[in-house]
C-alpha atoms as a PDB file:
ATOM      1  CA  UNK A   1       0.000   0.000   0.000  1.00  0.00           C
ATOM      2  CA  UNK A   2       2.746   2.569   0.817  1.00  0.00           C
ATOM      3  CA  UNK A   3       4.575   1.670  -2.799  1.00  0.00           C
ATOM      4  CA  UNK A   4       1.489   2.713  -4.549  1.00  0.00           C
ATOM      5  CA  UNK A   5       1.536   5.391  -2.468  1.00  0.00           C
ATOM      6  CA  UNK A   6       5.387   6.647  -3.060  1.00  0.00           C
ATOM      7  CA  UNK A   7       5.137   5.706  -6.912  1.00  0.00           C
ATOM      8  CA  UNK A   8       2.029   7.569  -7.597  1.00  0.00           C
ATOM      9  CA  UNK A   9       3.631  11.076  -6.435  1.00  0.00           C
ATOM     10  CA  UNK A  10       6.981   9.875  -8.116  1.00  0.00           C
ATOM     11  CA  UNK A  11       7.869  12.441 -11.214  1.00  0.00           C
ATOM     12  CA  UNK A  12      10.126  12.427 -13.557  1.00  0.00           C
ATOM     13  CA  UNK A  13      13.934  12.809 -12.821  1.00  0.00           C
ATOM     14  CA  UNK A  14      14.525  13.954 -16.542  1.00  0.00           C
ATOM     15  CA  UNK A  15      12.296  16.752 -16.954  1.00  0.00           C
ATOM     16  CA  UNK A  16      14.216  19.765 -16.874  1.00  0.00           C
ATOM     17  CA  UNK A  17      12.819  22.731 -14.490  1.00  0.00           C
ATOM     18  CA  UNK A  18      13.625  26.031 -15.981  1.00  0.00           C
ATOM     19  CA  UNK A  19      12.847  29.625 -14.026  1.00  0.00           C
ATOM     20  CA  UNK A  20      10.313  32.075 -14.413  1.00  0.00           C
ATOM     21  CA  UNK A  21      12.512  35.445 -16.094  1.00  0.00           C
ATOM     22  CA  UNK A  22      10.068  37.745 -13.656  1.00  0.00           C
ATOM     23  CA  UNK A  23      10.541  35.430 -10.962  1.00  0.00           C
ATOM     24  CA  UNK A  24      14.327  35.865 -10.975  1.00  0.00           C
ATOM     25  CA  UNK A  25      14.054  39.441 -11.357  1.00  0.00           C
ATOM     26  CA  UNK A  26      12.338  39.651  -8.240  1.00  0.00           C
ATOM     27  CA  UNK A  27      14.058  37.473  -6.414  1.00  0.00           C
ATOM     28  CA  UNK A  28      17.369  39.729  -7.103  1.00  0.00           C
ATOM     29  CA  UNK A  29      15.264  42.445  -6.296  1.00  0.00           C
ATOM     30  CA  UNK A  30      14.794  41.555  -3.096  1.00  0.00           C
ATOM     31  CA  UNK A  31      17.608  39.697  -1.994  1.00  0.00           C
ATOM     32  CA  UNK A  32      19.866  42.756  -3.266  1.00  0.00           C
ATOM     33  CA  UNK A  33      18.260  44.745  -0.575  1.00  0.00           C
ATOM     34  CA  UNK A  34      17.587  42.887   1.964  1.00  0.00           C
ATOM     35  CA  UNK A  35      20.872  43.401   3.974  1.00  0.00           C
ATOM     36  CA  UNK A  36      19.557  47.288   4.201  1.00  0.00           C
ATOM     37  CA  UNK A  37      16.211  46.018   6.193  1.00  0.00           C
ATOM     38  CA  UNK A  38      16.726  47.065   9.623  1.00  0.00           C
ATOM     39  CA  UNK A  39      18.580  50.215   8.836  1.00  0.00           C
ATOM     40  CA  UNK A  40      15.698  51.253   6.211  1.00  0.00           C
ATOM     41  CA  UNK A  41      13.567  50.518   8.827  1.00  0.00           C
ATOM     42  CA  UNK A  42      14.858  52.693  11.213  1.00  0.00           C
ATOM     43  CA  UNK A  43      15.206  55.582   8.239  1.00  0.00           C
ATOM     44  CA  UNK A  44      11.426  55.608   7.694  1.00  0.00           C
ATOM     45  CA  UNK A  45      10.690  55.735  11.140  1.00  0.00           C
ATOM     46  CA  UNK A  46      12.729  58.843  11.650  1.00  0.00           C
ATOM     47  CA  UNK A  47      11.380  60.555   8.331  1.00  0.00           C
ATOM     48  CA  UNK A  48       7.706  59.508   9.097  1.00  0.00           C
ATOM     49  CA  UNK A  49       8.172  61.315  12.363  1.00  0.00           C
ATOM     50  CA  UNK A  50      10.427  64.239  10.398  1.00  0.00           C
ATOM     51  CA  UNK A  51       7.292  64.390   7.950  1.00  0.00           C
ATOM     52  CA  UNK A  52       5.391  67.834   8.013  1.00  0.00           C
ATOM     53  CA  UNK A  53       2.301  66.206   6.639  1.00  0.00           C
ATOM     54  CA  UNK A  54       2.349  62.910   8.651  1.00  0.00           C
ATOM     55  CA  UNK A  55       2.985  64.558  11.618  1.00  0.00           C
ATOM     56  CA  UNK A  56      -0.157  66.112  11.077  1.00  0.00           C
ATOM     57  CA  UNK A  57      -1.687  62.782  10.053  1.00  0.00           C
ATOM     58  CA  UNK A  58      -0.394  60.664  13.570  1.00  0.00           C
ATOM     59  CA  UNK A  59      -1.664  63.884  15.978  1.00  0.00           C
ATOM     60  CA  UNK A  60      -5.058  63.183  14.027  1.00  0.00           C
ATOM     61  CA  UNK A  61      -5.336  59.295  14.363  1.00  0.00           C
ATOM     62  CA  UNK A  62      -4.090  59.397  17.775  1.00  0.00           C
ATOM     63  CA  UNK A  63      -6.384  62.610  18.798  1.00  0.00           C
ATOM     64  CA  UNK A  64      -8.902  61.654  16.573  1.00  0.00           C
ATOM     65  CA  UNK A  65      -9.882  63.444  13.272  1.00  0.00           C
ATOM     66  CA  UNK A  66     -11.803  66.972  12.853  1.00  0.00           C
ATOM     67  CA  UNK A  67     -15.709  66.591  12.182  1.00  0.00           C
ATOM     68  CA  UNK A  68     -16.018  68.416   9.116  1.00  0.00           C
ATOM     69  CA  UNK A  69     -13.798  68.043   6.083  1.00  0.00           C
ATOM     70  CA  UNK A  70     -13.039  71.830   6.099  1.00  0.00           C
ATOM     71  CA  UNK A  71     -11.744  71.852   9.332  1.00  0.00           C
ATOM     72  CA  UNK A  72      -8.992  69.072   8.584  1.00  0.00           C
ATOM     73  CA  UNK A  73      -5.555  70.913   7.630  1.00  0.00           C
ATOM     74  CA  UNK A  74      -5.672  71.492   3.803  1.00  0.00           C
ATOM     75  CA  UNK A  75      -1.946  69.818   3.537  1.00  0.00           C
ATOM     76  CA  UNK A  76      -3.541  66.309   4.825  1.00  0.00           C
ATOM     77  CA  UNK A  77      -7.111  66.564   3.248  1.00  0.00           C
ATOM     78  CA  UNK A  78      -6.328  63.828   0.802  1.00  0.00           C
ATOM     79  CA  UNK A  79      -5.691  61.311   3.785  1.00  0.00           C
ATOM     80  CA  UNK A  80      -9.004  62.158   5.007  1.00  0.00           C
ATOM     81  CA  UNK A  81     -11.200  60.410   2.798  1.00  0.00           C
ATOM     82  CA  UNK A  82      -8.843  57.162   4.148  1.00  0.00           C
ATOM     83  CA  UNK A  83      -8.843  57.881   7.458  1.00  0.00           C
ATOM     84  CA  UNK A  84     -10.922  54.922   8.811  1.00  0.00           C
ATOM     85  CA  UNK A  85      -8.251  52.810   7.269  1.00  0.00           C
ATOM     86  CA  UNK A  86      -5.275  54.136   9.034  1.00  0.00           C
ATOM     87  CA  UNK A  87      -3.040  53.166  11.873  1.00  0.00           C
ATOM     88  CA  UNK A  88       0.197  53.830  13.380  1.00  0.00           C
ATOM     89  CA  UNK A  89       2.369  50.450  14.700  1.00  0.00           C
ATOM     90  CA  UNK A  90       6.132  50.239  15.770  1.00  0.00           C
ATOM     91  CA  UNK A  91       6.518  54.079  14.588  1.00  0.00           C
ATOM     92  CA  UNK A  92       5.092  53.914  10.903  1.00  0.00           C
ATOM     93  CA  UNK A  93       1.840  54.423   9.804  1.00  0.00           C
ATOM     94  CA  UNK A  94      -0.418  52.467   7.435  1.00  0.00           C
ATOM     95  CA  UNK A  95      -3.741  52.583   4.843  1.00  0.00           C
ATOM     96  CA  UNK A  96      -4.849  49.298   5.449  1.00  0.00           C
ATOM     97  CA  UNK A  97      -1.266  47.124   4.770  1.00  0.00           C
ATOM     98  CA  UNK A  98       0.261  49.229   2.810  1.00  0.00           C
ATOM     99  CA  UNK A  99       3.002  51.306   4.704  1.00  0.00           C
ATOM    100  CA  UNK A 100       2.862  55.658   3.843  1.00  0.00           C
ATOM    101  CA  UNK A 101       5.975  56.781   2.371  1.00  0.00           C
ATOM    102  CA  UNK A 102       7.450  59.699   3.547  1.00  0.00           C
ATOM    103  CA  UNK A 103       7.667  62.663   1.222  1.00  0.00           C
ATOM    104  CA  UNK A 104      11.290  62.084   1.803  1.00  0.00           C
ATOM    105  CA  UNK A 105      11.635  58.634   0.652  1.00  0.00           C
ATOM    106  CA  UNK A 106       9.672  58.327  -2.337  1.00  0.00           C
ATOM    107  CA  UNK A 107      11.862  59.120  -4.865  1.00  0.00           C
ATOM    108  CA  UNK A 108      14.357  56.231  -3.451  1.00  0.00           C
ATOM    109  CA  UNK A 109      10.810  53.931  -3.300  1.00  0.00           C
ATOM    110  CA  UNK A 110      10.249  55.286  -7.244  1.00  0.00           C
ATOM    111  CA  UNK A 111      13.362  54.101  -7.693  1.00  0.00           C
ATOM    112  CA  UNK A 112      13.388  51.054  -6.544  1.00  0.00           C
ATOM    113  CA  UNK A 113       9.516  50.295  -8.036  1.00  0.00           C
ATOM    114  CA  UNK A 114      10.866  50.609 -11.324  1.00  0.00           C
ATOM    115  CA  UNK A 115      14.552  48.918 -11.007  1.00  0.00           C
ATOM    116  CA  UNK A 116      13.415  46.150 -13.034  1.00  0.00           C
ATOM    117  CA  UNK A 117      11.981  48.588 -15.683  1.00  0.00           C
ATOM    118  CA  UNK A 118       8.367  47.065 -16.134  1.00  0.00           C
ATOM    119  CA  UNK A 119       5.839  49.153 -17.558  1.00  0.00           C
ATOM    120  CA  UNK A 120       3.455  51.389 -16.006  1.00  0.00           C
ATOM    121  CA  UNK A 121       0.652  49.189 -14.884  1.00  0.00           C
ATOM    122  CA  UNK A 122       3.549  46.664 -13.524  1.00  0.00           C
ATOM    123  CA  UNK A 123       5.315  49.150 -11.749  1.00  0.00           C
ATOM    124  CA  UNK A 124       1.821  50.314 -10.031  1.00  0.00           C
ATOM    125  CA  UNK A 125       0.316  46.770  -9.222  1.00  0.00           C
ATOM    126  CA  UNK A 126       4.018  46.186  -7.268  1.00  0.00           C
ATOM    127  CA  UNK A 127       3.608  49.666  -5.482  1.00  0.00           C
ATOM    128  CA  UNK A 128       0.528  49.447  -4.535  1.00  0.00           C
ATOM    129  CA  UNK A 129       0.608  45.790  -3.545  1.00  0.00           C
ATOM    130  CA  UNK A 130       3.194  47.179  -0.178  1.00  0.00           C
ATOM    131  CA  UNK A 131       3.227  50.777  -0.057  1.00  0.00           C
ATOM    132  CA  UNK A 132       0.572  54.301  -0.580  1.00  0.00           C
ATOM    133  CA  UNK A 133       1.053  57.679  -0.825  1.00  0.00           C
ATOM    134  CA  UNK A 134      -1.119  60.369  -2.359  1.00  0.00           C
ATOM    135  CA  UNK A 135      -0.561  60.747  -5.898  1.00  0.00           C
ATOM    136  CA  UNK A 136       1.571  57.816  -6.206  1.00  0.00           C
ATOM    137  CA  UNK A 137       0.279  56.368  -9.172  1.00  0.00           C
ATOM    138  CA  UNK A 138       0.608  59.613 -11.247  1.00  0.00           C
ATOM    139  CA  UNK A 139       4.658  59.801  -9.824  1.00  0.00           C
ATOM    140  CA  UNK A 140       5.289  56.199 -10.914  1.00  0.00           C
ATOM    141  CA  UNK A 141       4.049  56.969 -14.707  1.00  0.00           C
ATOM    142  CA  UNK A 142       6.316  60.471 -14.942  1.00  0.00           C
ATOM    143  CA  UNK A 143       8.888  58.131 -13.752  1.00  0.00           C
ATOM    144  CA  UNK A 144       8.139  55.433 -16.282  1.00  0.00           C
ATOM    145  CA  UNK A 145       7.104  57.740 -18.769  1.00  0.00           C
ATOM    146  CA  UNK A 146      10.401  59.548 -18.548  1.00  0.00           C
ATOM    147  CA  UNK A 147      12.833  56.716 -18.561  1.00  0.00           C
ATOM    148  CA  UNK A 148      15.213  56.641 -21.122  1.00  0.00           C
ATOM    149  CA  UNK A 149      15.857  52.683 -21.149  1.00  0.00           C
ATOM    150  CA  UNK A 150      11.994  51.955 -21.048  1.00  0.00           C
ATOM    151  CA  UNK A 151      11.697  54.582 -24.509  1.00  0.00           C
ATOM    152  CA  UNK A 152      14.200  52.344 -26.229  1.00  0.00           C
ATOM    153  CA  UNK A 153      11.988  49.103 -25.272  1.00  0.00           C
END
């Protein structure tokens, strides 16, 4: 009875396994950065509490937001219409999952979003899959749509 068992979830030793070209990419995507973890970490804690905006943003979430749309500061009005999905944890705050980027740190994140040089709507589904900040979709197709290696593709 075991035999059966074993030989029916045998495969074939011959059959050659090759790996996925966007798989690798991201793989070396990762990997490449990952010694940098702890000490990004610690950088967007610092600039999340540096931020002008999110500063605004924490005081609100941990104070609790204004009433009335007009009365919410007019350089954080875009966060209000996510405010019930917001939180702060371990120094960084959140929409949902997806950790706010600092003003400060989203060209680096821009830059590393489009390392591997996908497209547009690549580029965005991988952003938006980890990270949010307001307008972010419109910076990651200037930066796509300005890249000189992407024009020759």
């Amino acid at each position: 009875m075991f035999l059966a068992d074993t030989l029916s979830r045998a495969f074939p030793v011959n059959e050659t396994v090759r790996d996925d070209p966007e798989m690798l990419n991201i793989v070396h995507t990762v990997s490449k950065h990952l010694p940098m973890i702890e000490r990004r970490l610690a950088q967007f804690k610092k600039e999340t509490e540096l931020d002008p905006e999110l500063k605004i943003v924490v005081k609100y979430i941990k104070e609790g937001w204004p009433k009335s749309y007009k009365s919410v500061d007019n350089s954080v009005k875009t966060y209000y219409k996510i405010k019930n999905n917001l939180y702060i944890q371990e120094r960084l705050l959140f929409s949902n999952e997806k950790l706010i980027v600092p003003y400060s740190l989203r060209k680096y994140m821009l830059k590393l979003i489009h390392e591997a040089h996908f497209g547009i709507e690549k580029c965005e589904k991988r952003a938006r899959e980890i990270m949010y900040w307001p307008g972010m979709n419109s910076d990651i197709e200037t930066v796509v749509s300005e890249c000189v290696i992407c024009e020759k593709f």
